[in-house]
C-alpha atoms as a PDB file:
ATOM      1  CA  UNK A   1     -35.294  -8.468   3.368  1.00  0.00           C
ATOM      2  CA  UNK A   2     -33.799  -5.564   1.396  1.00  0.00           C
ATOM      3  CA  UNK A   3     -30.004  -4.907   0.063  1.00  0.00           C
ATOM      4  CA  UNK A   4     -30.299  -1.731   2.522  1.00  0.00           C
ATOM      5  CA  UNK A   5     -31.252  -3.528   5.372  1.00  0.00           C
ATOM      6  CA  UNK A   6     -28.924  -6.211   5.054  1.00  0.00           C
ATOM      7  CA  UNK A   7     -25.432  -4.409   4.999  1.00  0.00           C
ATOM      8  CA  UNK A   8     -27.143  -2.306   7.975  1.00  0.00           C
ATOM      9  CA  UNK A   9     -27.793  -5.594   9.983  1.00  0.00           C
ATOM     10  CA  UNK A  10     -24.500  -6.555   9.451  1.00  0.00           C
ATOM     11  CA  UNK A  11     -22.765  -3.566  10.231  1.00  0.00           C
ATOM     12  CA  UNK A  12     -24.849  -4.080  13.301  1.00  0.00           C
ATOM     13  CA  UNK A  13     -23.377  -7.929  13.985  1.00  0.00           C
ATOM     14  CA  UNK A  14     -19.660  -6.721  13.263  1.00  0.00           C
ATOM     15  CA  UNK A  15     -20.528  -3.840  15.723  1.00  0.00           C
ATOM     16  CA  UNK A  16     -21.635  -6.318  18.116  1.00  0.00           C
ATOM     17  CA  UNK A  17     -18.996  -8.548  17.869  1.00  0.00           C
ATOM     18  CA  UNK A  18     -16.193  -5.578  18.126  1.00  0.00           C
ATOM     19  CA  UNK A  19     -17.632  -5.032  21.646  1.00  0.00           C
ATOM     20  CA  UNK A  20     -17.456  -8.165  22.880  1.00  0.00           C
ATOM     21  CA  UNK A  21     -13.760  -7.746  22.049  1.00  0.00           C
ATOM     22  CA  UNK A  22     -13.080  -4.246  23.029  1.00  0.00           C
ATOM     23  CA  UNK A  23     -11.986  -4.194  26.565  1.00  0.00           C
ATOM     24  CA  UNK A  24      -9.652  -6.642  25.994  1.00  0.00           C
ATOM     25  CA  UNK A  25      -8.467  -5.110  22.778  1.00  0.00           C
ATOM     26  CA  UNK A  26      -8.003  -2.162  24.798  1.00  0.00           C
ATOM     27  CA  UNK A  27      -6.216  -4.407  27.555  1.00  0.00           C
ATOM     28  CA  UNK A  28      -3.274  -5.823  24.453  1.00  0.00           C
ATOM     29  CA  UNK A  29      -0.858  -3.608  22.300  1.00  0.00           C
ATOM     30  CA  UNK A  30      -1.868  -4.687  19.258  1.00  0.00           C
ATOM     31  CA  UNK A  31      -3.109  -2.101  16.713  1.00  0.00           C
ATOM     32  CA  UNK A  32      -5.644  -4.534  14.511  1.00  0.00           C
ATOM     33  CA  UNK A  33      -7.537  -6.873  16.938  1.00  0.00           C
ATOM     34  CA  UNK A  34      -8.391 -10.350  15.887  1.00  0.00           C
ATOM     35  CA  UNK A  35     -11.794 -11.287  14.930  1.00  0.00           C
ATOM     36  CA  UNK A  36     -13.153 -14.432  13.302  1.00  0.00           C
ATOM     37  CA  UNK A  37     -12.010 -14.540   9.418  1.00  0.00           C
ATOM     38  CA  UNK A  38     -14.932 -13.466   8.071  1.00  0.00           C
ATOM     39  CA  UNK A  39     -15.046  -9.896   9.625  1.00  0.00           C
ATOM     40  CA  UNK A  40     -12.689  -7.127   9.788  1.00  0.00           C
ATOM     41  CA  UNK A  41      -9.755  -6.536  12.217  1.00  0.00           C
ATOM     42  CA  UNK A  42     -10.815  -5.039  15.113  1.00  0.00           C
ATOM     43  CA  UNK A  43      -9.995  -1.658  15.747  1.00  0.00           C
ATOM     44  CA  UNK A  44     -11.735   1.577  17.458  1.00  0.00           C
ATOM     45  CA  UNK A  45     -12.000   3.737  13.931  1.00  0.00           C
ATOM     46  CA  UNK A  46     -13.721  -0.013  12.546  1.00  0.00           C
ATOM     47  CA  UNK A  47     -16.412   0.044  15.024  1.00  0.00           C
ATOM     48  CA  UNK A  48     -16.699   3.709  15.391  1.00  0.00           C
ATOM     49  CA  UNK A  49     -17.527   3.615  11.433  1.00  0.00           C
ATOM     50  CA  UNK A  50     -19.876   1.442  11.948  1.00  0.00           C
ATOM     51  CA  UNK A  51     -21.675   3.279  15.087  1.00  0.00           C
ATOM     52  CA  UNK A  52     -22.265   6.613  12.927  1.00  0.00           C
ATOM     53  CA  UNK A  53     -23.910   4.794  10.209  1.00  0.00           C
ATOM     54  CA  UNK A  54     -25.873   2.542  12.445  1.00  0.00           C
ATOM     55  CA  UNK A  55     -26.650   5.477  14.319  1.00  0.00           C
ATOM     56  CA  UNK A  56     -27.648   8.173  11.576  1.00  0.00           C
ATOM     57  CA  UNK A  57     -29.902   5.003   9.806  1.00  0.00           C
ATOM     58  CA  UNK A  58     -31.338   3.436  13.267  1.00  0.00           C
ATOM     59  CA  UNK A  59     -35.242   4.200  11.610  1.00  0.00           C
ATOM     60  CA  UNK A  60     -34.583   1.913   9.179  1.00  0.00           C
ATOM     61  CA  UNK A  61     -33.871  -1.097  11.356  1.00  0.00           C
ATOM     62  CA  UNK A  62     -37.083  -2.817  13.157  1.00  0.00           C
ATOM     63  CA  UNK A  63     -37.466  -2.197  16.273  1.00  0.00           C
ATOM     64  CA  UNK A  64     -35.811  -5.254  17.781  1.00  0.00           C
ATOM     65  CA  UNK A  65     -32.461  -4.163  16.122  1.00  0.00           C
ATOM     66  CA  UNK A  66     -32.786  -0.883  17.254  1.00  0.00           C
ATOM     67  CA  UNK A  67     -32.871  -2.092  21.002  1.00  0.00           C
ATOM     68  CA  UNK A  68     -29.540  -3.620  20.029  1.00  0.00           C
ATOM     69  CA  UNK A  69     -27.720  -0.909  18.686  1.00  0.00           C
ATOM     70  CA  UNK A  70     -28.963   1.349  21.770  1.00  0.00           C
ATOM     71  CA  UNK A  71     -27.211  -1.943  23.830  1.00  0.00           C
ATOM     72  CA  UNK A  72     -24.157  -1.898  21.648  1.00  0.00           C
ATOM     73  CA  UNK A  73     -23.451   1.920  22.309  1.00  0.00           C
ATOM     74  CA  UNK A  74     -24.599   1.892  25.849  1.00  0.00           C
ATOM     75  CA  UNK A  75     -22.113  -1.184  26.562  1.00  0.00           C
ATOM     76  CA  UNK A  76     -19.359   0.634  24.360  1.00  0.00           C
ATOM     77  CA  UNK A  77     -19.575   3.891  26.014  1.00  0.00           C
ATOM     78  CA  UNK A  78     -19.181   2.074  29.761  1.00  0.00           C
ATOM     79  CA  UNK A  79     -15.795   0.056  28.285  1.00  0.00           C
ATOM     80  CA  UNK A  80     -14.652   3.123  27.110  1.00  0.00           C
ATOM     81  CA  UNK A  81     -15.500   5.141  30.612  1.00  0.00           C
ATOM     82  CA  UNK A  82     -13.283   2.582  32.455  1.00  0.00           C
ATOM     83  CA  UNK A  83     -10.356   2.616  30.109  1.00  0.00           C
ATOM     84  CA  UNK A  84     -10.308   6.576  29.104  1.00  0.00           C
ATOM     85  CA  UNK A  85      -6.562   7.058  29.017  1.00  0.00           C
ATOM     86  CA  UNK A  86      -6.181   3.338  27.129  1.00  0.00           C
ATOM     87  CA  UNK A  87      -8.517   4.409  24.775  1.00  0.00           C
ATOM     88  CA  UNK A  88      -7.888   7.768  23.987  1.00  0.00           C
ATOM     89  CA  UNK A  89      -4.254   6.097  23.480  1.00  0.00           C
ATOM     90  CA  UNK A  90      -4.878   3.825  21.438  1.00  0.00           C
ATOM     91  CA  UNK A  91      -7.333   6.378  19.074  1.00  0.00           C
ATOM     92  CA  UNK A  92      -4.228   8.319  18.509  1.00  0.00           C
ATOM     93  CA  UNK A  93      -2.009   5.636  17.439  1.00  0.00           C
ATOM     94  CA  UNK A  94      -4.703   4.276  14.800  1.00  0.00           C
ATOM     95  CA  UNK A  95      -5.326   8.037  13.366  1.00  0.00           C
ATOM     96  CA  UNK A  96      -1.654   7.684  13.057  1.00  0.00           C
ATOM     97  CA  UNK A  97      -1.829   4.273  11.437  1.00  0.00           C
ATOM     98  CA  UNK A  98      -4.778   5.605   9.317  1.00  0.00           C
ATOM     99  CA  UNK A  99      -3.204   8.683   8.573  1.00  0.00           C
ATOM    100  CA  UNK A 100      -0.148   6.724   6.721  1.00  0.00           C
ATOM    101  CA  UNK A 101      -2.516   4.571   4.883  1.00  0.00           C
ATOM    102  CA  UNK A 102      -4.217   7.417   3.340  1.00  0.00           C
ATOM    103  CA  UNK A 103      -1.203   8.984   2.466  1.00  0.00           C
ATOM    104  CA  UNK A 104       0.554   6.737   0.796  1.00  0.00           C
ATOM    105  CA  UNK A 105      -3.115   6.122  -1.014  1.00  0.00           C
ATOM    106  CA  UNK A 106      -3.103   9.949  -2.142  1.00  0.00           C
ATOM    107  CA  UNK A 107       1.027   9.187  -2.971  1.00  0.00           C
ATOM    108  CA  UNK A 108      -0.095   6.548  -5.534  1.00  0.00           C
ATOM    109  CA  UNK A 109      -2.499   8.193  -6.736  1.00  0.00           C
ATOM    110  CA  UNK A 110      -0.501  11.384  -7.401  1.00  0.00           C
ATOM    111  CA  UNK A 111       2.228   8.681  -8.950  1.00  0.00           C
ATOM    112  CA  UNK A 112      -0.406   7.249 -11.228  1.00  0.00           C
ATOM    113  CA  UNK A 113      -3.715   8.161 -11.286  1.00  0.00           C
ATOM    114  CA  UNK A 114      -5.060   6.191 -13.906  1.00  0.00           C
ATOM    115  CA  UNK A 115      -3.899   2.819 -11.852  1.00  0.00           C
ATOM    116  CA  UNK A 116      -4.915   3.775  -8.454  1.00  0.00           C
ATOM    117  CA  UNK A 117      -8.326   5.389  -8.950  1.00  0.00           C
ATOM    118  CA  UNK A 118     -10.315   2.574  -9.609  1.00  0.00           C
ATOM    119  CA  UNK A 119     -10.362   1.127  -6.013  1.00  0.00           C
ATOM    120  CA  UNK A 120     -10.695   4.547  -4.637  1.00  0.00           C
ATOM    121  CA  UNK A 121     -14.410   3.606  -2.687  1.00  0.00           C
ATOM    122  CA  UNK A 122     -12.992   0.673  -0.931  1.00  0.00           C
ATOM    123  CA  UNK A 123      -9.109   2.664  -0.314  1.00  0.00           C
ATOM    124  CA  UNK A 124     -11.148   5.742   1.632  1.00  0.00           C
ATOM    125  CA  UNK A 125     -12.297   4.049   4.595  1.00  0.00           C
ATOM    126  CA  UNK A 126      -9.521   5.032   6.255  1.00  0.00           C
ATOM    127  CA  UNK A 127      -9.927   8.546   5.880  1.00  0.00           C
ATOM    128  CA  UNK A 128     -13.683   7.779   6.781  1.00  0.00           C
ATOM    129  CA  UNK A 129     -12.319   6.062  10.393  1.00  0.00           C
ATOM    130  CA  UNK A 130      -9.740   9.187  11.015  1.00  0.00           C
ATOM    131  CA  UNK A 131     -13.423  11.496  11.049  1.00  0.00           C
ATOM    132  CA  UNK A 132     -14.452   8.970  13.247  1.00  0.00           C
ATOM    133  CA  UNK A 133     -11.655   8.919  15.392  1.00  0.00           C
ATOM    134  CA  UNK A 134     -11.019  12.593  15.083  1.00  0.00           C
ATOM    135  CA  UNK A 135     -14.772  13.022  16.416  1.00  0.00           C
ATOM    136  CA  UNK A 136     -14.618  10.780  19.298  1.00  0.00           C
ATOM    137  CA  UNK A 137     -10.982  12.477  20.381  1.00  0.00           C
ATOM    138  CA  UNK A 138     -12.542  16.038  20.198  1.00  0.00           C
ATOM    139  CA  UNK A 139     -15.267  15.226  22.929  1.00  0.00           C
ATOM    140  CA  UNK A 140     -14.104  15.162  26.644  1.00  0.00           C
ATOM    141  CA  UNK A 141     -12.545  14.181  28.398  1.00  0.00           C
ATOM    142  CA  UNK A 142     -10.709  12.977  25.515  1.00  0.00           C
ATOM    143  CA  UNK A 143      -7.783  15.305  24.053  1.00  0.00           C
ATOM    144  CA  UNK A 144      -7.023  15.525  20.715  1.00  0.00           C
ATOM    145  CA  UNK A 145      -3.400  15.683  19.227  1.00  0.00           C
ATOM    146  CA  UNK A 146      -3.579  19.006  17.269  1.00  0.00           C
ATOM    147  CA  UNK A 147      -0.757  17.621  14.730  1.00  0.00           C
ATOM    148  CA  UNK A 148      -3.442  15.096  13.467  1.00  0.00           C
ATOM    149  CA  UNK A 149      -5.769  17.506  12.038  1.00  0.00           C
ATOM    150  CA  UNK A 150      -3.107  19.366  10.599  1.00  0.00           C
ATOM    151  CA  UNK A 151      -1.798  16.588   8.669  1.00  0.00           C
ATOM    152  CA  UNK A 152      -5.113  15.337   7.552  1.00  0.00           C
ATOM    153  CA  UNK A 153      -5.668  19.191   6.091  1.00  0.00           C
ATOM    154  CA  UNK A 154      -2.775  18.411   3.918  1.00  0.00           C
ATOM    155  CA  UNK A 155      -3.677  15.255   2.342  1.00  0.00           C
ATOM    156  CA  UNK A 156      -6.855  16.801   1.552  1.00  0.00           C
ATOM    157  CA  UNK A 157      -5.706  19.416   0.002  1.00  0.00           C
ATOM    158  CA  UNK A 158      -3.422  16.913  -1.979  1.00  0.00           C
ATOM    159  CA  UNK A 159      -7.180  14.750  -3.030  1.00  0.00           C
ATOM    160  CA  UNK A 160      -8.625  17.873  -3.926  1.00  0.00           C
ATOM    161  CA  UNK A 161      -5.896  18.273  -6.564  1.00  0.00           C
ATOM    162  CA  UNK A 162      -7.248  15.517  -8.669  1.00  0.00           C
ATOM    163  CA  UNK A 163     -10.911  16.101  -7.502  1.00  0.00           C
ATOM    164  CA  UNK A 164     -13.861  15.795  -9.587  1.00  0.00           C
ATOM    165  CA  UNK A 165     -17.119  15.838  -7.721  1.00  0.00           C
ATOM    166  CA  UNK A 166     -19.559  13.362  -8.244  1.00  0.00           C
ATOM    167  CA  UNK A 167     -21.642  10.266  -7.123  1.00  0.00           C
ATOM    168  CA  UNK A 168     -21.685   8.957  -3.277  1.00  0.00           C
ATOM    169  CA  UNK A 169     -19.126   6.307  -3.724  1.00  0.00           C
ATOM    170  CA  UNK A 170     -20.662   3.578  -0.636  1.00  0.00           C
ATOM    171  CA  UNK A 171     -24.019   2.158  -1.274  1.00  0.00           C
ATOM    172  CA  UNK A 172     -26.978   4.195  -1.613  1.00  0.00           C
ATOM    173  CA  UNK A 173     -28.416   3.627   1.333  1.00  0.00           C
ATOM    174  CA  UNK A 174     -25.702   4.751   3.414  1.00  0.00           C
ATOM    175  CA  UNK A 175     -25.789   8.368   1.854  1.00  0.00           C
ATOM    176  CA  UNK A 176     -28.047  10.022   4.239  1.00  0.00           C
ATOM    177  CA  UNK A 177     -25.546   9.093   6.949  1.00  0.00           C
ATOM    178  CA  UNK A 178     -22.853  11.193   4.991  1.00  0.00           C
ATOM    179  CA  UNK A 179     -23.488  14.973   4.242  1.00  0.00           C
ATOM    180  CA  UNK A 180     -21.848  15.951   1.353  1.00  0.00           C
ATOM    181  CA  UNK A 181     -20.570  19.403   2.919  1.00  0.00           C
ATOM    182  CA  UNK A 182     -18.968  17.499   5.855  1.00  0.00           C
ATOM    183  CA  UNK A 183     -17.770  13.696   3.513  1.00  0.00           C
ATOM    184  CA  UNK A 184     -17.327  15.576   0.619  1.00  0.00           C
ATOM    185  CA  UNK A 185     -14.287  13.011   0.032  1.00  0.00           C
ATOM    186  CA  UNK A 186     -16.894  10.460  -0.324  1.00  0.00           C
ATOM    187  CA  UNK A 187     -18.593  12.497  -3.111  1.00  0.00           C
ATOM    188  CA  UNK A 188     -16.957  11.851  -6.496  1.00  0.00           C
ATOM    189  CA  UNK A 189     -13.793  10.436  -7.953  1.00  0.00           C
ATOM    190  CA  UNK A 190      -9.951  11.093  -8.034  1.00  0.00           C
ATOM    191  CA  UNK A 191      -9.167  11.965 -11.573  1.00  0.00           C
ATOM    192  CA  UNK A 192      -7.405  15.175 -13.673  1.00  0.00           C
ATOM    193  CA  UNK A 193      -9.780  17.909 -13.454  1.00  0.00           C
ATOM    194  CA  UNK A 194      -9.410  20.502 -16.376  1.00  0.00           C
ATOM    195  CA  UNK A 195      -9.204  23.806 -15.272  1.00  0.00           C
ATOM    196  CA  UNK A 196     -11.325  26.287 -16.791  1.00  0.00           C
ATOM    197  CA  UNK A 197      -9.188  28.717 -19.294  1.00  0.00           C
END
């Protein structure tokens, strides 16, 4: 079994495992659902993440697999269909949540640079779940917040201060499922760029 196929499959299990959880998540207050200890906190922007990757690289899973994502986003869409105002709540109070994470990310960064860039692949999956979010929230009947996507504007303009293009930052294999014109923030490095005289 490949590298590739691996981190797919287990995107797919996580996924899996988020849905089981989601309605009652949805049900509770709590921001970061509990999952066992070796996956990630539940959250909608987690498994939405995890959908558009699964999603854009379904042709590389066999067939078997690919049945289950179709499952997994089938029995996701129907939880969400029962529980639209709950959910479209609860997506604006994590792009909220999100949003503070990646500023004070982009705050460190702009405080020291040198210290904070070197963990910059795994400290941008927040701004990776806010697209996610963002996405989901701009489809009906969902409503999206306007104020989020004004904020968001401004902490990129504050990355693309210390911008230099570059490498995809996530594995390899995931790069396909990230355009460059649209992830561009997943396409390089924060560091001092030298201006041209």
């Amino acid at each position: 079994m490949t590298d590739a196929l691996q981190k797919l499959q287990r995107d797919l299990t996580i996924g899996e495992r988020m849905v089981e959880e989601m309605a009652g998540y949805l049900q509770a207050e709590t921001l970061f659902g509990r999952m066992p200890p070796s996956l990630p906190a539940l959250t909608l922007g987690g498994y939405l993440m995890r959908q558009h990757r699964l999603l854009a690289l379904q042709e590389a899973l066999p067939p078997a697999d690919q049945t289950r994502v179709d499952n997994m986003i089938n029995t996701f869409d129907q939880i969400l269909s029962e529980r639209i105002v709950r959910s479209e709540n609860r997506a604006h109070r994590e792009i909220g949540a999100r949003l503070r994470q990646w500023e004070e990310y982009i705050r460190d960064l702009r405080r020291d640079l040198r210290g904070n860039a070197g963990y910059f692949a795994t400290a941008v999956e927040p701004r990776v779940m806010i697209a996610a979010l963002l996405e989901m929230l701009s489809e009906p009947p969902y409503q999206l917040q306007e104020e989020f996507a004004e904020r968001l504007e401004l902490l990129d303009r504050g990355l693309s201060g210390v911008w230099q293009a570059g490498p995809f930052v996530w594995p390899e294999e995931w790069e396909s499922a990230y355009p460059a014109n649209e992830y561009w923030y997943l396409y390089g490095e924060p560091r001092i760029v030298k201006r041209e005289k």
